[in-house]
C-alpha atoms as a PDB file:
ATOM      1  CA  UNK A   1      -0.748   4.541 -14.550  1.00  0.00           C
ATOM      2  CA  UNK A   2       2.666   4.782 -16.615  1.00  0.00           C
ATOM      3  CA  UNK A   3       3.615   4.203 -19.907  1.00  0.00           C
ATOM      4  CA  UNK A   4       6.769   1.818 -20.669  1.00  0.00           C
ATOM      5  CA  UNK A   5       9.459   2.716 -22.376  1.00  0.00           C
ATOM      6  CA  UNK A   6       9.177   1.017 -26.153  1.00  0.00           C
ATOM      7  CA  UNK A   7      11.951  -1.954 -26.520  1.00  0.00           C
ATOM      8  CA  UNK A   8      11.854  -3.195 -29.530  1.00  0.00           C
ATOM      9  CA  UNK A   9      10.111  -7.123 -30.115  1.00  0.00           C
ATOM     10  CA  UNK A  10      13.377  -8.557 -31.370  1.00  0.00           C
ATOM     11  CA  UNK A  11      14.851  -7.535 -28.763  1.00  0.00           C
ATOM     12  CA  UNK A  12      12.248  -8.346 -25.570  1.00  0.00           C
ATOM     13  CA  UNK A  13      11.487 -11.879 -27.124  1.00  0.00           C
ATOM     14  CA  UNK A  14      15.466 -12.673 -26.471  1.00  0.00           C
ATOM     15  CA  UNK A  15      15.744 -10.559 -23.234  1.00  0.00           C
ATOM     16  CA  UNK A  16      12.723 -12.644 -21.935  1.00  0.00           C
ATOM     17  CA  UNK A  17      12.516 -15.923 -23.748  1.00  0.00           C
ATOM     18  CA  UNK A  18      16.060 -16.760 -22.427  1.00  0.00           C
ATOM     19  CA  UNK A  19      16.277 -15.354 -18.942  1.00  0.00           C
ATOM     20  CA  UNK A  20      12.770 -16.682 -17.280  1.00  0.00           C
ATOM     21  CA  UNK A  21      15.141 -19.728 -15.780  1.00  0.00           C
ATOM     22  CA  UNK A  22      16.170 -17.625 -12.899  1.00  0.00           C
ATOM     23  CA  UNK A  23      12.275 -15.722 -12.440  1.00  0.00           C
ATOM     24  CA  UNK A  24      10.414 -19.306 -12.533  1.00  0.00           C
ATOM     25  CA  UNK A  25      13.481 -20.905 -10.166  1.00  0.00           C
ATOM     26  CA  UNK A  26      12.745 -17.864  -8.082  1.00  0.00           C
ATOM     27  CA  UNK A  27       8.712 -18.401  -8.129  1.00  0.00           C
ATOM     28  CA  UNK A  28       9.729 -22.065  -7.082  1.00  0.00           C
ATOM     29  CA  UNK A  29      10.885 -21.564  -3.884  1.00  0.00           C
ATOM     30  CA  UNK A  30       9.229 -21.303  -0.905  1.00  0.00           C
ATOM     31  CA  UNK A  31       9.371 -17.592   0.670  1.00  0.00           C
ATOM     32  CA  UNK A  32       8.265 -16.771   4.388  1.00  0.00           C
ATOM     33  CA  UNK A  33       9.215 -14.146   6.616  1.00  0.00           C
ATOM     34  CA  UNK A  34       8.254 -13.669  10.658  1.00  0.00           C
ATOM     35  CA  UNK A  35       8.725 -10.285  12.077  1.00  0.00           C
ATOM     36  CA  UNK A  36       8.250  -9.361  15.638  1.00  0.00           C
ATOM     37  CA  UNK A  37       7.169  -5.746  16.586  1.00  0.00           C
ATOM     38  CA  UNK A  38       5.641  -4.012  19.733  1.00  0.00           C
ATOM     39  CA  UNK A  39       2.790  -1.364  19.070  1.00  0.00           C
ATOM     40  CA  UNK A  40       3.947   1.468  21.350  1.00  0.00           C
ATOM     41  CA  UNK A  41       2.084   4.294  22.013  1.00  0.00           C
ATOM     42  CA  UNK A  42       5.000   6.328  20.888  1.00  0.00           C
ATOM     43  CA  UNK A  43       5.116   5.425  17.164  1.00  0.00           C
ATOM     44  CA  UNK A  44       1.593   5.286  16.713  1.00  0.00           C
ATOM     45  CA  UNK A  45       1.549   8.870  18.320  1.00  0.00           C
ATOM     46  CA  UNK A  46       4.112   9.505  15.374  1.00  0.00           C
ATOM     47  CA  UNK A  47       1.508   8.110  12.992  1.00  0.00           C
ATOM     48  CA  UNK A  48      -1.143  10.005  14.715  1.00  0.00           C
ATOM     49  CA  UNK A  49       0.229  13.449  14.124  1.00  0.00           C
ATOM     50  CA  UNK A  50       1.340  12.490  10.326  1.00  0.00           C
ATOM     51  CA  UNK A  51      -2.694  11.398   9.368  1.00  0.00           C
ATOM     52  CA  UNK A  52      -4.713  14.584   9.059  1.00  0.00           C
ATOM     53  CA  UNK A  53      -7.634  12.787  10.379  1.00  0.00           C
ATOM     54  CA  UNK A  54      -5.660  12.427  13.705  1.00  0.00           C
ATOM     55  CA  UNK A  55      -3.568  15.690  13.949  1.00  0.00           C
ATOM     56  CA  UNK A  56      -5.728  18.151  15.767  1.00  0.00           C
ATOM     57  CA  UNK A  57      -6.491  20.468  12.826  1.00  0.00           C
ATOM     58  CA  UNK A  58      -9.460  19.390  11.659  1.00  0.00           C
ATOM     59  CA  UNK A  59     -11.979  20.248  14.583  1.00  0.00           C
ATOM     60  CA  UNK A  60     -11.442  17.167  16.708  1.00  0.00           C
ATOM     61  CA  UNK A  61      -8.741  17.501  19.123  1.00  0.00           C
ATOM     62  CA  UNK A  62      -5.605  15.409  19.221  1.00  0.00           C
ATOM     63  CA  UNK A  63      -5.853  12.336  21.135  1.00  0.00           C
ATOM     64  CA  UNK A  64      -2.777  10.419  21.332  1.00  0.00           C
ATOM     65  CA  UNK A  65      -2.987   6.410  21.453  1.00  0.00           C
ATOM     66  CA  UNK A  66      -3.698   5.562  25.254  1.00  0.00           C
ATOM     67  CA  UNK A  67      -2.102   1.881  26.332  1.00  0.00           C
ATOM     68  CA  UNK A  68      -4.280  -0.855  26.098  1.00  0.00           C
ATOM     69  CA  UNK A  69      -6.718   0.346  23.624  1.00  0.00           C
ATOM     70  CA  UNK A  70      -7.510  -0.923  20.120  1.00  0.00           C
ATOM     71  CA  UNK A  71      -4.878  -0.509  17.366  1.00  0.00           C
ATOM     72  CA  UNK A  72      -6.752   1.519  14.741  1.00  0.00           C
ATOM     73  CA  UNK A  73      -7.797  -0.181  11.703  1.00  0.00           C
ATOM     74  CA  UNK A  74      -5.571  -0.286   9.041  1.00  0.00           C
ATOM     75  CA  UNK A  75      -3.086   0.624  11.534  1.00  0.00           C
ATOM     76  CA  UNK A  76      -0.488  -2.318  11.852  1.00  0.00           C
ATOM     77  CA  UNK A  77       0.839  -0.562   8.556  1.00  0.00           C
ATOM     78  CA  UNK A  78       3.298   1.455  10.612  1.00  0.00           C
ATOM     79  CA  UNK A  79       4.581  -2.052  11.966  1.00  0.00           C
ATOM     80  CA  UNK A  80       6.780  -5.124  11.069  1.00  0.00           C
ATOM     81  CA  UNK A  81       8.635  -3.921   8.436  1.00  0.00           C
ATOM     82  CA  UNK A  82      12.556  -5.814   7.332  1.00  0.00           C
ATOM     83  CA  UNK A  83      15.618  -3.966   8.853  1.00  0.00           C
ATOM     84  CA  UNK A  84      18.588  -4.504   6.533  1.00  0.00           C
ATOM     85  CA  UNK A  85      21.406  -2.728   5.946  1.00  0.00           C
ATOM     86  CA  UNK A  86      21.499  -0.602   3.114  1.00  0.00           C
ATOM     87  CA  UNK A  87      24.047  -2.625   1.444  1.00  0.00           C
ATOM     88  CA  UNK A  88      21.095  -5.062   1.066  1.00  0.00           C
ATOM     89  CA  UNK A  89      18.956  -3.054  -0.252  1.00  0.00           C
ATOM     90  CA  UNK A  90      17.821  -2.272  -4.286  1.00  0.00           C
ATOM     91  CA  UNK A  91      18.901  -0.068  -6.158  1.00  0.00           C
ATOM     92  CA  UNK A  92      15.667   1.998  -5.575  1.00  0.00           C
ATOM     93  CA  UNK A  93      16.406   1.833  -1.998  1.00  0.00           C
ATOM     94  CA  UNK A  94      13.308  -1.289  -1.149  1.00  0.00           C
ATOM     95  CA  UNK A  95      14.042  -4.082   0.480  1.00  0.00           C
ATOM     96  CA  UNK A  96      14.615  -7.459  -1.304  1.00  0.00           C
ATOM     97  CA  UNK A  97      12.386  -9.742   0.394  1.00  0.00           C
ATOM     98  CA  UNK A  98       9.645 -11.208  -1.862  1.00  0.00           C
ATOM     99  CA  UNK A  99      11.254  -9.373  -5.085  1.00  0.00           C
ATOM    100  CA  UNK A 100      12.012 -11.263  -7.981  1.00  0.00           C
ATOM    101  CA  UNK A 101      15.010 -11.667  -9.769  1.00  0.00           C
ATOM    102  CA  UNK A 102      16.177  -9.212 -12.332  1.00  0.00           C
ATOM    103  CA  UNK A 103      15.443  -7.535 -14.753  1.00  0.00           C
ATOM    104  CA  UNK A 104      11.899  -7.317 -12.838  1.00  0.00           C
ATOM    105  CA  UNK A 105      13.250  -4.463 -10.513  1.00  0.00           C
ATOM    106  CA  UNK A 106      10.429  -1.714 -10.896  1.00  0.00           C
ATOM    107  CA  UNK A 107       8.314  -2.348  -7.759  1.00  0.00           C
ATOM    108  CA  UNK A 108       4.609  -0.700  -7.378  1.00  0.00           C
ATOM    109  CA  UNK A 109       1.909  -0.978  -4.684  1.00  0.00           C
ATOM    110  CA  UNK A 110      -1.374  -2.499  -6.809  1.00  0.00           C
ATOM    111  CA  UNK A 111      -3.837  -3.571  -4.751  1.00  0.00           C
ATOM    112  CA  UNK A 112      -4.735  -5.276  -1.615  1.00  0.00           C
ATOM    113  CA  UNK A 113      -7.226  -6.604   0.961  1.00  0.00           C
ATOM    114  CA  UNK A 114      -6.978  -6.607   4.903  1.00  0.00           C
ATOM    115  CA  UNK A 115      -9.840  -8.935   7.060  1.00  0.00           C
ATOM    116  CA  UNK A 116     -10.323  -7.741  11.063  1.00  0.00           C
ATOM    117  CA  UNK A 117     -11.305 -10.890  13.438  1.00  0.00           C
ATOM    118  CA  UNK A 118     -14.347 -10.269  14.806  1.00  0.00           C
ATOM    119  CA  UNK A 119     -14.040 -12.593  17.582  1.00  0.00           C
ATOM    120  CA  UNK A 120     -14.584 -10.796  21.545  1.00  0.00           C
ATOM    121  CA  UNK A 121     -10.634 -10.079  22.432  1.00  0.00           C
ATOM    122  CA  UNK A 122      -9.029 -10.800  19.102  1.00  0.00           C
ATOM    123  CA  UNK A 123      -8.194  -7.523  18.433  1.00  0.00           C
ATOM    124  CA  UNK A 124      -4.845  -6.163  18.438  1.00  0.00           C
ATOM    125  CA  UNK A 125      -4.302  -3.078  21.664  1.00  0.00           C
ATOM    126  CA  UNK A 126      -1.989  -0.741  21.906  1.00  0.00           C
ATOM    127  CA  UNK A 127       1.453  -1.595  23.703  1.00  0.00           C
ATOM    128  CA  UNK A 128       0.571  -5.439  22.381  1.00  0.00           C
ATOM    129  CA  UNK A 129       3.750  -7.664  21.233  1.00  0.00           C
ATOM    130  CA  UNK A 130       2.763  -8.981  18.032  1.00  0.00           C
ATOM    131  CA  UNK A 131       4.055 -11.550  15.348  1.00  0.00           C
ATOM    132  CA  UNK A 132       3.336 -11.237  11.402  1.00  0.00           C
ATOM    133  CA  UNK A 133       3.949 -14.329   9.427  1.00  0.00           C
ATOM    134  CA  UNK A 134       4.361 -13.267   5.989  1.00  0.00           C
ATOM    135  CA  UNK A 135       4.057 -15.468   3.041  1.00  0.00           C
ATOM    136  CA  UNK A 136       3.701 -15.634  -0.719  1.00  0.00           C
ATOM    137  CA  UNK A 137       0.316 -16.063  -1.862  1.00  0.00           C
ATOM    138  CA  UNK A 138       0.453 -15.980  -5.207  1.00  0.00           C
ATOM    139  CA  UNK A 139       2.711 -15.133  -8.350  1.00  0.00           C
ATOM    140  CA  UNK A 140       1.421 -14.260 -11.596  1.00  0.00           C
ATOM    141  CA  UNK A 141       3.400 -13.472 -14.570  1.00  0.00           C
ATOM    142  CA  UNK A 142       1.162 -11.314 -17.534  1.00  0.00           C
ATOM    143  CA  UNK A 143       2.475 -10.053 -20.755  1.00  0.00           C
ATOM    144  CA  UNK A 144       5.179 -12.915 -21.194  1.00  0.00           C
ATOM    145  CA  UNK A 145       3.906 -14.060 -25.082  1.00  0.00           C
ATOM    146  CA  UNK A 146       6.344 -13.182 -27.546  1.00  0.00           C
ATOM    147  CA  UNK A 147       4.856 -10.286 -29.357  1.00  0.00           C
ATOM    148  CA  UNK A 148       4.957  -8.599 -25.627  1.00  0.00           C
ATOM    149  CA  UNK A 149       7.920  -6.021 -24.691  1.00  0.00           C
ATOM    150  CA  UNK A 150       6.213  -5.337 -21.325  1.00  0.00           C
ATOM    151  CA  UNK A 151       6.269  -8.446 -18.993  1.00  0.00           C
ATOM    152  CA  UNK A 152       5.153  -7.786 -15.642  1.00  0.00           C
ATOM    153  CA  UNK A 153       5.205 -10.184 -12.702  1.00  0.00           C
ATOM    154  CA  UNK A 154       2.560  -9.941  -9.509  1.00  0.00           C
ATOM    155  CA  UNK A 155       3.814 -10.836  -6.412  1.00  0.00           C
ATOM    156  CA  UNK A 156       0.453 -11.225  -3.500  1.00  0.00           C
ATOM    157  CA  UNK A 157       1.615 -11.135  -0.145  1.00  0.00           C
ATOM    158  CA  UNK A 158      -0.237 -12.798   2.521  1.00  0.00           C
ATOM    159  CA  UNK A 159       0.394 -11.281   5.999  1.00  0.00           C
ATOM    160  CA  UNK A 160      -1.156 -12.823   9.066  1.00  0.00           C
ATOM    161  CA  UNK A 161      -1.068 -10.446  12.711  1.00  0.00           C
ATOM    162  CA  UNK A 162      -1.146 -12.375  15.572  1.00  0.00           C
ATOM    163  CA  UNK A 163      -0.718 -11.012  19.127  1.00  0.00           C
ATOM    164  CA  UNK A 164       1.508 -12.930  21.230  1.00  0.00           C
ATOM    165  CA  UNK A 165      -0.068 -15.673  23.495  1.00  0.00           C
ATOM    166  CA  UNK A 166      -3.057 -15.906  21.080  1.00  0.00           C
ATOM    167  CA  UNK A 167      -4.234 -18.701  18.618  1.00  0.00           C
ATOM    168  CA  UNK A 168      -5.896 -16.948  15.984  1.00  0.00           C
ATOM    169  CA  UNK A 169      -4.624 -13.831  14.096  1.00  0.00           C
ATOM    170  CA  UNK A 170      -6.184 -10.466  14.709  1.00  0.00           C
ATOM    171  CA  UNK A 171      -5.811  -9.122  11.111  1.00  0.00           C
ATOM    172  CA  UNK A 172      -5.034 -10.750   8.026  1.00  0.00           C
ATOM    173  CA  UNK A 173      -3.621  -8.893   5.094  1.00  0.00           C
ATOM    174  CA  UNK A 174      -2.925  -9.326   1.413  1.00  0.00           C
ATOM    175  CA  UNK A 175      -0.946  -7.004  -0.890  1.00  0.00           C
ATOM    176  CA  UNK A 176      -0.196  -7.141  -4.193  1.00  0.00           C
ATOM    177  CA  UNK A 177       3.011  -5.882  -6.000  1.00  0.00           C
ATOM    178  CA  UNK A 178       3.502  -5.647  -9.660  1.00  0.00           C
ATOM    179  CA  UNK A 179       7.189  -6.188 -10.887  1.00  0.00           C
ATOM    180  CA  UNK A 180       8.418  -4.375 -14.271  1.00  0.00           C
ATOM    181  CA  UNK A 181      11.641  -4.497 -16.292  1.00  0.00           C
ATOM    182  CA  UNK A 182      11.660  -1.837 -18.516  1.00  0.00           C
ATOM    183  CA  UNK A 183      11.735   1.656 -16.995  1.00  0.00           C
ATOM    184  CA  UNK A 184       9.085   4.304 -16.956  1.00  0.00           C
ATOM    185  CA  UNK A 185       7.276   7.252 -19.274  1.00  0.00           C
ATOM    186  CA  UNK A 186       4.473   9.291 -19.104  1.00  0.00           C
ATOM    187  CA  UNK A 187       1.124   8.311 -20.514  1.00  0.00           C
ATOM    188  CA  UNK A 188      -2.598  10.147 -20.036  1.00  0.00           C
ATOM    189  CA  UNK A 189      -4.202   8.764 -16.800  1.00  0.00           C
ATOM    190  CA  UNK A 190      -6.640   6.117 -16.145  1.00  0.00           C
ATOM    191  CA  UNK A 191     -10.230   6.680 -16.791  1.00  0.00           C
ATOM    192  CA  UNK A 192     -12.844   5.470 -13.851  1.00  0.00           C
ATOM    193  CA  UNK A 193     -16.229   5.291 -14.118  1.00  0.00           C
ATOM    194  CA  UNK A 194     -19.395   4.040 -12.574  1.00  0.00           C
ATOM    195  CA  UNK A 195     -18.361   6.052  -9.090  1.00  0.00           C
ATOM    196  CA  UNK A 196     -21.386   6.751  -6.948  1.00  0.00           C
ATOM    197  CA  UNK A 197     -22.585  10.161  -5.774  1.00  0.00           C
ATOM    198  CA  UNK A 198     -20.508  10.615  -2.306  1.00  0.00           C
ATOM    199  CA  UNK A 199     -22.177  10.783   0.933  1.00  0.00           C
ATOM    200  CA  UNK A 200     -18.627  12.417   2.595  1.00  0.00           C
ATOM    201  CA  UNK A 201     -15.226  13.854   1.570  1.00  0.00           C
ATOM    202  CA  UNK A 202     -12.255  14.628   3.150  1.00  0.00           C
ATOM    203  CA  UNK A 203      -9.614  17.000   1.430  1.00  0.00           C
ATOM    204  CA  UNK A 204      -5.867  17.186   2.474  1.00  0.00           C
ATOM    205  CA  UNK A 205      -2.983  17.795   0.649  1.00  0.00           C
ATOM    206  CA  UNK A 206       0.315  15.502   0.777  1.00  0.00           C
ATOM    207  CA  UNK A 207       3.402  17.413   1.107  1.00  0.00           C
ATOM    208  CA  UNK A 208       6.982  16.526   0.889  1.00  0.00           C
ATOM    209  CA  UNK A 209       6.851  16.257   4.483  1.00  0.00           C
ATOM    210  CA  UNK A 210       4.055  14.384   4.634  1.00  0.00           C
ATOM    211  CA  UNK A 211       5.462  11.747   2.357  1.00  0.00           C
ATOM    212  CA  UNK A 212       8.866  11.762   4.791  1.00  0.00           C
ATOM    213  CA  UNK A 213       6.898  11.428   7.693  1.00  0.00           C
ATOM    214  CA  UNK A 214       5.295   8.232   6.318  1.00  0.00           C
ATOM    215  CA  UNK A 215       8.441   7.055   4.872  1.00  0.00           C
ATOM    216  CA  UNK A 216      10.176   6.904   8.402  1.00  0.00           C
ATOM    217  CA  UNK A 217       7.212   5.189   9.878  1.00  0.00           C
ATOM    218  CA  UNK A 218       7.192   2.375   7.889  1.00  0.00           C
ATOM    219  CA  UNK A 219      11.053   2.253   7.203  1.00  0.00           C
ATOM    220  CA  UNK A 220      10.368   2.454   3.580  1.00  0.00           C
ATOM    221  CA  UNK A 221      13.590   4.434   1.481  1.00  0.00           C
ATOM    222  CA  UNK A 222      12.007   3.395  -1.823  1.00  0.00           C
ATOM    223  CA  UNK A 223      13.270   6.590  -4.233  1.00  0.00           C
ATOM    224  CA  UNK A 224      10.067   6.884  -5.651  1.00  0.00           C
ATOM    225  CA  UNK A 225       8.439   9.050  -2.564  1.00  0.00           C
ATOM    226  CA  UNK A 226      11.984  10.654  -1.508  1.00  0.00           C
ATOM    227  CA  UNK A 227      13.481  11.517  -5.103  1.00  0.00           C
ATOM    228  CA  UNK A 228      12.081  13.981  -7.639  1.00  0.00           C
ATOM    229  CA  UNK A 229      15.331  12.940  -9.865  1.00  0.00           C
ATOM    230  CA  UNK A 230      14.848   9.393  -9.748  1.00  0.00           C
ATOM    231  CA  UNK A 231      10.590   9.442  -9.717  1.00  0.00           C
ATOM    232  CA  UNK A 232      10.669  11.791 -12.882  1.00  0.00           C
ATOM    233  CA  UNK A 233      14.163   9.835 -14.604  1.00  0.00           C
ATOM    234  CA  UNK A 234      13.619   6.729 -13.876  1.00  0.00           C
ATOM    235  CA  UNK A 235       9.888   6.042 -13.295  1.00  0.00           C
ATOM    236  CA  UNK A 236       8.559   8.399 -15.616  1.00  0.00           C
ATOM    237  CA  UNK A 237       6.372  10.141 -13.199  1.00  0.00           C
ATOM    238  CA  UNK A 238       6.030  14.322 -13.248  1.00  0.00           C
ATOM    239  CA  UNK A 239       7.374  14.456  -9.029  1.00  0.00           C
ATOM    240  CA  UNK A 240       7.423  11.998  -5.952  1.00  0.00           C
ATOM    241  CA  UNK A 241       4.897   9.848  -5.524  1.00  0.00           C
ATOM    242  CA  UNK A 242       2.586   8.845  -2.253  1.00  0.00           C
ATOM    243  CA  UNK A 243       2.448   5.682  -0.795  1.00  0.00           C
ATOM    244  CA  UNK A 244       0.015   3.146  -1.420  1.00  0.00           C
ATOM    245  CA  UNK A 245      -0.316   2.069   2.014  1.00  0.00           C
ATOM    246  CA  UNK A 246      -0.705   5.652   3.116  1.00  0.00           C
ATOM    247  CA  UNK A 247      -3.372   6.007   0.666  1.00  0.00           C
ATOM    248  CA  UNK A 248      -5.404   3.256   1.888  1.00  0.00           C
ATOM    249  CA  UNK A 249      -4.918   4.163   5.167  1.00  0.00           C
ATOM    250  CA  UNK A 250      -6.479   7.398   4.210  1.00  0.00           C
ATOM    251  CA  UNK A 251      -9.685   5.950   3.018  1.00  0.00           C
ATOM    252  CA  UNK A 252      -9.803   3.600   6.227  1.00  0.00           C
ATOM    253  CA  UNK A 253      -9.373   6.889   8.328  1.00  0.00           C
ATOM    254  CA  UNK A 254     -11.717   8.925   6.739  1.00  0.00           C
ATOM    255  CA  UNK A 255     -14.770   6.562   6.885  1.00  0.00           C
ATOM    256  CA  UNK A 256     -13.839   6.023  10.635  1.00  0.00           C
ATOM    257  CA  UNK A 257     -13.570  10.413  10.822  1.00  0.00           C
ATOM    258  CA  UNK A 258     -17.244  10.512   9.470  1.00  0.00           C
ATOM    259  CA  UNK A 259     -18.524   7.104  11.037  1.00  0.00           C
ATOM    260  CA  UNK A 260     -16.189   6.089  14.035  1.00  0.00           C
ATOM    261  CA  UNK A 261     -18.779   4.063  15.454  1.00  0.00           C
ATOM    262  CA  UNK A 262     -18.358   1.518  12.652  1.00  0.00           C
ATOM    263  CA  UNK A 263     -17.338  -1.862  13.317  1.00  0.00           C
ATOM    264  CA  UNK A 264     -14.961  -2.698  10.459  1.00  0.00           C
ATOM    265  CA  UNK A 265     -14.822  -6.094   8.623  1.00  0.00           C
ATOM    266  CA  UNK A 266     -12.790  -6.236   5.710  1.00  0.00           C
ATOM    267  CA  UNK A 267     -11.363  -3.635   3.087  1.00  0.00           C
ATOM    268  CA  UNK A 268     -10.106  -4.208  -0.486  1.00  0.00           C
ATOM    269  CA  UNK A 269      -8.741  -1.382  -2.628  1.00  0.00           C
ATOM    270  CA  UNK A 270      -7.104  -1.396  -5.874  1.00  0.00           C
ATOM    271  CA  UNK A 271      -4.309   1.330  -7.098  1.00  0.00           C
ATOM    272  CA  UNK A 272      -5.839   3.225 -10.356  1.00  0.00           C
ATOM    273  CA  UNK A 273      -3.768   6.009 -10.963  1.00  0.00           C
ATOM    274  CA  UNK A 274      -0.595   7.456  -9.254  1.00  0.00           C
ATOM    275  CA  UNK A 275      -1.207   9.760  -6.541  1.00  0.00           C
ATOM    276  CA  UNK A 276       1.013  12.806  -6.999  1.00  0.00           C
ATOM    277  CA  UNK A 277       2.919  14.806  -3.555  1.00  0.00           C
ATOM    278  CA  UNK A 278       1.585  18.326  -3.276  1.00  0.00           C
ATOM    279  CA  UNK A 279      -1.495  17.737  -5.183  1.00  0.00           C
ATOM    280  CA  UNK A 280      -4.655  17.995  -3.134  1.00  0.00           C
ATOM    281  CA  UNK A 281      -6.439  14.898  -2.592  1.00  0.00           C
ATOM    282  CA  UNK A 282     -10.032  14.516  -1.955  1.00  0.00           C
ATOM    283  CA  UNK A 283     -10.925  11.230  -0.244  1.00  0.00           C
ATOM    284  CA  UNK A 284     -15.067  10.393  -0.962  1.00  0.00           C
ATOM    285  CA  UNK A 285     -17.196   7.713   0.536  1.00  0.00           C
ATOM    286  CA  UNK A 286     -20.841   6.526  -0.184  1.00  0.00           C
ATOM    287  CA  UNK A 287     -22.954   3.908   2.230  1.00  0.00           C
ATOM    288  CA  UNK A 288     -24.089   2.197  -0.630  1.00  0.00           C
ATOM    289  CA  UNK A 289     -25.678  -0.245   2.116  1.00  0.00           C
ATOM    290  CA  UNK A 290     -26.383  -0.727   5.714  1.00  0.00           C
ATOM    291  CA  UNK A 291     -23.140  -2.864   5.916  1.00  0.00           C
ATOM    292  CA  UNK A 292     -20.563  -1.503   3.156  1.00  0.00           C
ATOM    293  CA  UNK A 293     -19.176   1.609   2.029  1.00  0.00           C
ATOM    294  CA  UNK A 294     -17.077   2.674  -0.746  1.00  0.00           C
ATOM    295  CA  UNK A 295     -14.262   4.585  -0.761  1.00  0.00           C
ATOM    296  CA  UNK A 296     -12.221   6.575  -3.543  1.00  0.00           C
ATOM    297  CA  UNK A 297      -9.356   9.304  -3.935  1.00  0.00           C
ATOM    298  CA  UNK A 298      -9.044  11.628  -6.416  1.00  0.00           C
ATOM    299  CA  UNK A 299      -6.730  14.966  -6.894  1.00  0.00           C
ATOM    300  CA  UNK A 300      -8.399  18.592  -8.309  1.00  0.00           C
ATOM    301  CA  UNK A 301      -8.317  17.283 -11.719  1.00  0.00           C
ATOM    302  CA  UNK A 302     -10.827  14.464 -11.361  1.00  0.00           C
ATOM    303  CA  UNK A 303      -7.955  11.627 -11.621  1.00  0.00           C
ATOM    304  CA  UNK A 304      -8.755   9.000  -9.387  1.00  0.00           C
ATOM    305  CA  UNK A 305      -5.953   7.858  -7.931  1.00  0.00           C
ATOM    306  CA  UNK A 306      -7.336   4.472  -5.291  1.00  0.00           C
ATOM    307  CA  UNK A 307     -10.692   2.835  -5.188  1.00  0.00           C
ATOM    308  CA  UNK A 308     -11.869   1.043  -2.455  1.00  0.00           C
ATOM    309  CA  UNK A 309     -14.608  -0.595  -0.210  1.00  0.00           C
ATOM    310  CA  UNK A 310     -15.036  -1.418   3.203  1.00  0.00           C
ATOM    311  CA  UNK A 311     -17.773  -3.723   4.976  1.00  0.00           C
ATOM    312  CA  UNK A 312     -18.771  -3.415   8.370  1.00  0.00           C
ATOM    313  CA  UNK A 313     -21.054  -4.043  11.863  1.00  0.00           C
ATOM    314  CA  UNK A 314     -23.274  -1.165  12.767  1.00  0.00           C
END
């Protein structure tokens, strides 16, 4: 995905053999976060016209969200999301919550998984007032030996959607976030193999707009999508990247564009490559079974940028 900036050994075994007190005092605490949100027609009708799937221009009309019909997968995304002030916010412009200590200030989306319940009336409508209960899964540290200049941490986020007055959440997510110290460079992309032949694609192209438009949605002012300067300086990328979430959204909404019938399950999808703005990107997807799909990205060059597979209910 990137290559990291060469510090040399002498140097990362003191930076990070003396200064894991505050990372593992950090990992010790407990972390939690509840957020409250309404899903309102009106910002999902925001998200509708951002997703080409949804905007009209691909010979299915526009059909904005209607009240008291089900919240598209994948589509709690655009919801419960921190509101600090920006005084509280990173350098890079994301929020703090769930981010270690320094030096490990490099954030990026890697992976994640998100389970529907399948239970008659569990699922989320819109105009619902929901809760999400946000916890830490899981935190894994890789790369701390000595020899090692490139320590990274995982954080895995474990976000349970619950509608108000109900027991049992509607959608349970998990998202993983790797953690980095040292800053960014350039380095040949990620080979990935073993993809099958695709039943279905879907090509759009994400533009600056596009990646503003997303952005506001979720309330995200990480640099990385808004900054050429800082994504190019800083991270080591060639321009402005697009969101992970929006990404995986994008393979959610392009099975449901070819198969909206489709019950959906659960989805898991892994970050392979950086997905770069105002590069086309071709979304695939092979039935590999009656109940499962997968799902991939990749630009004009063949780099695949997200892999992913869904299972589902005919």
């Amino acid at each position: 995905m990137i290559l990291l900036r060469s510090i040399p050994q002498a140097i990362a075994r003191r930076r990070f053999s003396t200064n894991l007190t505050p990372l593992d005092a950090w990992i010790a605490q407990p972390k939690s976060l509840a957020l409250t949100d309404t899903l309102t027609q009106t910002h999902l009708a925001h998200l509708y016209i951002t997703l080409p799937t949804r905007d009209g221009t691909r010979g299915q009309p526009y059909q904005p969200p209607a009240q008291g019909t089900p919240l598209g997968y994948g589509h709690h995304l655009a919801f419960f999301h921190p509101r600090h002030p920006e005084s509280a916010l990173r350098p890079d412009g994301t929020d703090a919550d769930f981010c270690p200590p320094e030096p490990f200030t490099r954030r990026m989306w890697a992976s994640g998984t998100m389970q529907w319940n399948s239970t008659p009336g569990s699922a989320l409508n819109v105009g619902d007032r929901a809760h999400a209960m946000s916890t830490i899964a899981s935190v894994e540290k890789k790369g701390f030996d000595a020899a090692n200049t490139h320590p990274m941490v995982f954080v895995k986020q474990r976000i349970e959607v619950t509608a108000q007055g109900r027991a049992e959440p509607s959608v349970v997510e998990e998202r993983s976030h790797v953690y980095l110290a040292s800053r960014g460079n350039r380095r040949d992309a990620r080979e990935v193999s073993g993809l099958p032949r695709p039943d279905f694609s879907f090509t759009y192209k994400p533009s600056l707009t596009t990646l503003f438009r997303f952005s506001a949605l979720t309330f995200n002012g990480h640099h990385i999508h808004l900054d050429k300067d800082y994504a190019q300086s800083s991270e080591g990328y060639p321009e402005r990247l697009v969101h992970g979430p929006l990404t995986a959204l994008m393979l959610l909404e392009v099975l449901q564009f070819y198969k909206p019938s489709l019950r959906l399950q659960a989805f898991e999808y892994r970050a392979r490559n950086p997905v770069i703005v105002n590069r086309n990107s071709t979304i695939y997807g092979t039935l590999i079974s009656k109940n499962k799909a997968d799902m991939w990205c990749a630009d004009d060059d063949g780099v695949v940028g997200m892999t992913g597979s869904v299972t589902f209910s005919q």
